[in-house]
Each structure stands twice: as structure tokens, then as C-alpha cells.
Protein backbone atom coordinates (compact mmCIF):
# COMPACT_ATOMS: atom_id res chain seq x y z
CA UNK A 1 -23.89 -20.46 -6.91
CA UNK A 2 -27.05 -20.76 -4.72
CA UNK A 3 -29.84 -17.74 -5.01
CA UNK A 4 -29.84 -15.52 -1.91
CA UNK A 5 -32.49 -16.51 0.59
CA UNK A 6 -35.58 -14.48 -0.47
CA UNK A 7 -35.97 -11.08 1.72
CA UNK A 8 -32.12 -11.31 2.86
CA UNK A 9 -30.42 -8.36 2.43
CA UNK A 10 -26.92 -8.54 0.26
CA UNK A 11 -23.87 -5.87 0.36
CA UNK A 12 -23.52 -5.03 -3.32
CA UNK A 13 -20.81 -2.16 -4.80
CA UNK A 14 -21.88 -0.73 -7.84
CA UNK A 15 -19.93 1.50 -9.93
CA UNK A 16 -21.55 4.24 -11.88
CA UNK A 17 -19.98 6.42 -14.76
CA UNK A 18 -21.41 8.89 -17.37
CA UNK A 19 -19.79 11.00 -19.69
CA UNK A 20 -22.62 13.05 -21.85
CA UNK A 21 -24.57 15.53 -20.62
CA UNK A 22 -24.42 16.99 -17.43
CA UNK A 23 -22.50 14.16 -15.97
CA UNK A 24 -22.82 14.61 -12.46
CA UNK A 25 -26.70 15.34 -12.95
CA UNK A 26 -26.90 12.19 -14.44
CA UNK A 27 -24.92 9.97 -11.38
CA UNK A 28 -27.61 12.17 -8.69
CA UNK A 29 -30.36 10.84 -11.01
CA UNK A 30 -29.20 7.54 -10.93
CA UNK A 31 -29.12 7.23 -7.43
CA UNK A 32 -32.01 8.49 -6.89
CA UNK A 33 -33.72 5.56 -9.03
CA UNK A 34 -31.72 2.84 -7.56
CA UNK A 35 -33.18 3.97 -4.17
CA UNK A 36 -37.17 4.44 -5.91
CA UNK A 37 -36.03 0.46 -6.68
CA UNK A 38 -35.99 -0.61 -3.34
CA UNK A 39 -31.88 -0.62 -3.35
CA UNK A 40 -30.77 1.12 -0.08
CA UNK A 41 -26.93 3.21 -0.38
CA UNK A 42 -24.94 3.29 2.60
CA UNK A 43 -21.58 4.85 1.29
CA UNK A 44 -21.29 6.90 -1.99
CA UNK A 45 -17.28 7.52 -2.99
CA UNK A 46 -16.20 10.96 -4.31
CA UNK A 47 -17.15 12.05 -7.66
CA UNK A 48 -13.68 11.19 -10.11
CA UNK A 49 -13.08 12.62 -13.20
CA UNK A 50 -11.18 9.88 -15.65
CA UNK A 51 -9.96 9.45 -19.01
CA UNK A 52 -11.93 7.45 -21.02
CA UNK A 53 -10.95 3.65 -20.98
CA UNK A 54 -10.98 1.28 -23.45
CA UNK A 55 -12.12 3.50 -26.49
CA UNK A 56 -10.59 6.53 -25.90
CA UNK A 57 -11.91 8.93 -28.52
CA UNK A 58 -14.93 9.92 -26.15
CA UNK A 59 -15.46 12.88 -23.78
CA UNK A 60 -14.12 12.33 -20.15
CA UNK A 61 -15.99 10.60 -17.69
CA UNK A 62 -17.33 11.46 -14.18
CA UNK A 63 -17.26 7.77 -11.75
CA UNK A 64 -18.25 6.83 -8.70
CA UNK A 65 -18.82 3.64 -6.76
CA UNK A 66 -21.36 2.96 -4.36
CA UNK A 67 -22.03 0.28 -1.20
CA UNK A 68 -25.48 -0.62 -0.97
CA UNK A 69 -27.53 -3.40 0.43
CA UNK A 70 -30.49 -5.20 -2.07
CA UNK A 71 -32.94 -8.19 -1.23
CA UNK A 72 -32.69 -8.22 -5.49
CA UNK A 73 -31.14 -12.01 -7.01
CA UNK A 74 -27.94 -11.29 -9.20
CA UNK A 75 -30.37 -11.59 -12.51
CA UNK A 76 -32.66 -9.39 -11.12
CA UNK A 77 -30.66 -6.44 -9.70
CA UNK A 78 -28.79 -6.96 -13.07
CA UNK A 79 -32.52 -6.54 -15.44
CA UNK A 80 -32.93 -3.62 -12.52
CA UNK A 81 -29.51 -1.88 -13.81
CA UNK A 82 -30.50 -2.63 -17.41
CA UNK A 83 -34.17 -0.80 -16.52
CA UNK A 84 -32.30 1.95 -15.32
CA UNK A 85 -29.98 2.83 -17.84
CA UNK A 86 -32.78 2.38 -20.72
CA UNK A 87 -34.92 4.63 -18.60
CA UNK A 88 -31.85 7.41 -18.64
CA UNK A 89 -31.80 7.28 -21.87
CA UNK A 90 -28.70 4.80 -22.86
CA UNK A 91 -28.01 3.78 -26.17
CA UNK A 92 -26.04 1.49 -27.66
CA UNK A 93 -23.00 2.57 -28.86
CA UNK A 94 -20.70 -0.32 -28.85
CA UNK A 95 -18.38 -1.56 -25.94
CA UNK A 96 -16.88 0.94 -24.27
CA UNK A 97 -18.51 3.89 -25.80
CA UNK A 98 -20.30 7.17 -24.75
CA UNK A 99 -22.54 6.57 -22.23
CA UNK A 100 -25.47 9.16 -20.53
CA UNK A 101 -25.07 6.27 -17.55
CA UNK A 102 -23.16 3.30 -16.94
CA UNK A 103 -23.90 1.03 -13.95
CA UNK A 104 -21.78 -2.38 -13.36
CA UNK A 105 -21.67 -4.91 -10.65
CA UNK A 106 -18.39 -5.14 -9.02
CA UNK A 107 -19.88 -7.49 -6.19
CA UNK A 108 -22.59 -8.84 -4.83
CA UNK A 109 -21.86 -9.88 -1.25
CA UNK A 110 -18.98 -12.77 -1.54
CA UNK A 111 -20.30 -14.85 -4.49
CA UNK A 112 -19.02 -15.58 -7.36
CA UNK A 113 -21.33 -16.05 -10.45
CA UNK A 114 -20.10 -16.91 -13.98
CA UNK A 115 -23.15 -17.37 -16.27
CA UNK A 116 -24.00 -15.97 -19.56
CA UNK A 117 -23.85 -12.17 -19.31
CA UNK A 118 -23.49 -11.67 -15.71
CA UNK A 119 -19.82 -12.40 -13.81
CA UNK A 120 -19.17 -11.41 -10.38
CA UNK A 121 -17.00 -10.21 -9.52
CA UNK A 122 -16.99 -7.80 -12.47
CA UNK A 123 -13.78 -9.41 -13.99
CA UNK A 124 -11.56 -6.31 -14.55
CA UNK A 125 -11.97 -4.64 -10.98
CA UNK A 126 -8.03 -4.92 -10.62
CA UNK A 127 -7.29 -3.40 -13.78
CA UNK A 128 -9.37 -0.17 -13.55
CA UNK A 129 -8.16 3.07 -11.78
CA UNK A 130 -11.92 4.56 -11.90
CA UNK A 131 -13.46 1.66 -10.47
CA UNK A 132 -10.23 0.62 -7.72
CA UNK A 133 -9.76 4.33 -6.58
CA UNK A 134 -13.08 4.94 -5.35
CA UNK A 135 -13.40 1.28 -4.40
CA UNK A 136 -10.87 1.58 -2.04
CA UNK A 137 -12.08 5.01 -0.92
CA UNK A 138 -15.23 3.21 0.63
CA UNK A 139 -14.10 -0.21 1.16
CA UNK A 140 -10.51 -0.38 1.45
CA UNK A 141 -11.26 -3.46 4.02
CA UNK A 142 -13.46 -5.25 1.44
CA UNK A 143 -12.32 -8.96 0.45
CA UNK A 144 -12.18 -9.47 -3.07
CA UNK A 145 -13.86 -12.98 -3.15
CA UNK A 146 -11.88 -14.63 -5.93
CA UNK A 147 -8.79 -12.95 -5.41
CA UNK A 148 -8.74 -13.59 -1.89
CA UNK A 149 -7.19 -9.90 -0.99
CA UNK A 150 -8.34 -6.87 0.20
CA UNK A 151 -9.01 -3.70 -1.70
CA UNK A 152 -6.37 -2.36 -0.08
CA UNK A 153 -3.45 -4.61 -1.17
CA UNK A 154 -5.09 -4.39 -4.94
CA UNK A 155 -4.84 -0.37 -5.27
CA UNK A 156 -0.62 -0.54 -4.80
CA UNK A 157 -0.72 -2.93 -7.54
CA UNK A 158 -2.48 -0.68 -10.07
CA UNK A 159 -0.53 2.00 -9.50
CA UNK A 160 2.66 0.19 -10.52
CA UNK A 161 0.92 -0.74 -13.93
């Protein structure tokens, strides 16, 4: 997929989970810095308190996804996110696993990228009640680029899982 054309502004959704500390401290404080980065929110979904997924011995977590608007490439609003999270003080802790901050890419704009750790659309959008719920809270009109649907007609889906 092409590079965006340098200044042009791209719709991106971004969702955003923590679940040490004070939690909700830490999403405010995330904004914030995406926004001292140049990256401009226009809708922020309601907080959501959700069970841990994937490794599920871990303290709840507080999510929330976000529509914004970024001149950034994919690689570089992706070494942005990685900035950010190091800066908050994330640590590794294996996939899945307590996090002070956790930022992903569900989309940037329509494109779809598949290279070596970045894929966009984030690949398990459609399988994720944290991410979906306050997807479709923002941008229930939103067309998923690869699966050709609307946010919409994903969330009924979900729920029958």
C-alpha cells in the first residue's frame, strides 16, 4: 500500500486500554500525549470496564477507542504509539499481559497494510467486545475496509459469539 501524501491528514481509530494503576488517569494521560504529538481527537468513546482478554489472570481493564486525524505514515504513528507507551512506563510482560497503557491501531483511514509488525486493520477487531463496543459507539457508520461492512452489522455478530 502507497504512503499517505505528506501533510494529508488520515482518520485513524485507536483503541486504548490500561489496567494498573489508576487506570483512567492513565487513558487522560495518554491522550493528552497523543495530542502534544501532533495527533488531533475528534471523538473519544465512553470509558468500559472489561474482563481481561486473552490472559485472564490480570486485574480488569478500563478501554476506550478514539477517532482522530494524523499527517503521521502507518510506521511512524506506529514508533509514535511505541514512544508513548515506553514513556508511560510499559513493560514487557508478555502478550496479553498487564499493561499501565495499551494503544493499538484498529485503522488508519481505508488501507490495508500487512508488513512485519504492523497490520491494518488490527486483525481481531471483530472478535473483541472492548474494542467493537466502543467502536461502534463512535463510528457505528465506519466501513471496515477488508471486511467490507459496517461497524454496525459487525457488533450483532459478536454478541451471538
Amino acid at each position: 500500500m502507497g504512503e499517505p501524501i505528506p501533510g494529508e491528514k488520515i482518520k485513524i481509530f485507536l483503541s486504548l486500554g490500561s489496567n494498573l494503576g489508576d487506570k483512567k488517569a492513565n487513558l487522560s494521560k495518554c491522550r493528552e500525549n497523543l495530542q502534544k504529538e501532533g495527533i488531533k481527537i475528534h471523538k473519544t468513546s465512553s470509558l468500559y470496564l472489561t474482563p481481561p482478554w486473552g490472559k485472564t489472570d490480570q486485574p480488569e481493564f478500563l478501554n476506550q477507542v478514539i477517532e482522530a486525524e494524523t499527517t503521521l505514515s502507518p510506521r511512524e504513528l506506529l514508533s509514535l504509539i511505541k514512544k508513548i507507551e515506553k514513556e508511560m512506563g510499559r513493560k514487557s510482560r508478555g502478550k496479553w499481559g498487564p499493561r499501565i497503557i495499551d494503544i493499538d491501531i484498529l485503522f488508519y483511514g481505508d488501507k490495508i497494510i500487512e508488513e512485519e509488525n504492523l497490520v491494518i486493520p488490527h486483525p481481531l477487531i471483530t472478535e473483541r467486545a472492548f474494542v467493537l463496543v466502543p467502536l461502534h459507539e463512535i463510528a457505528p457508520e465506519f466501513l471496515h475496509p477488508l471486511k467490507k461492512e459496517k461497524i454496525k452489522s459487525l457488533l450483532p455478530r459478536l454478541e451471538r459469539k
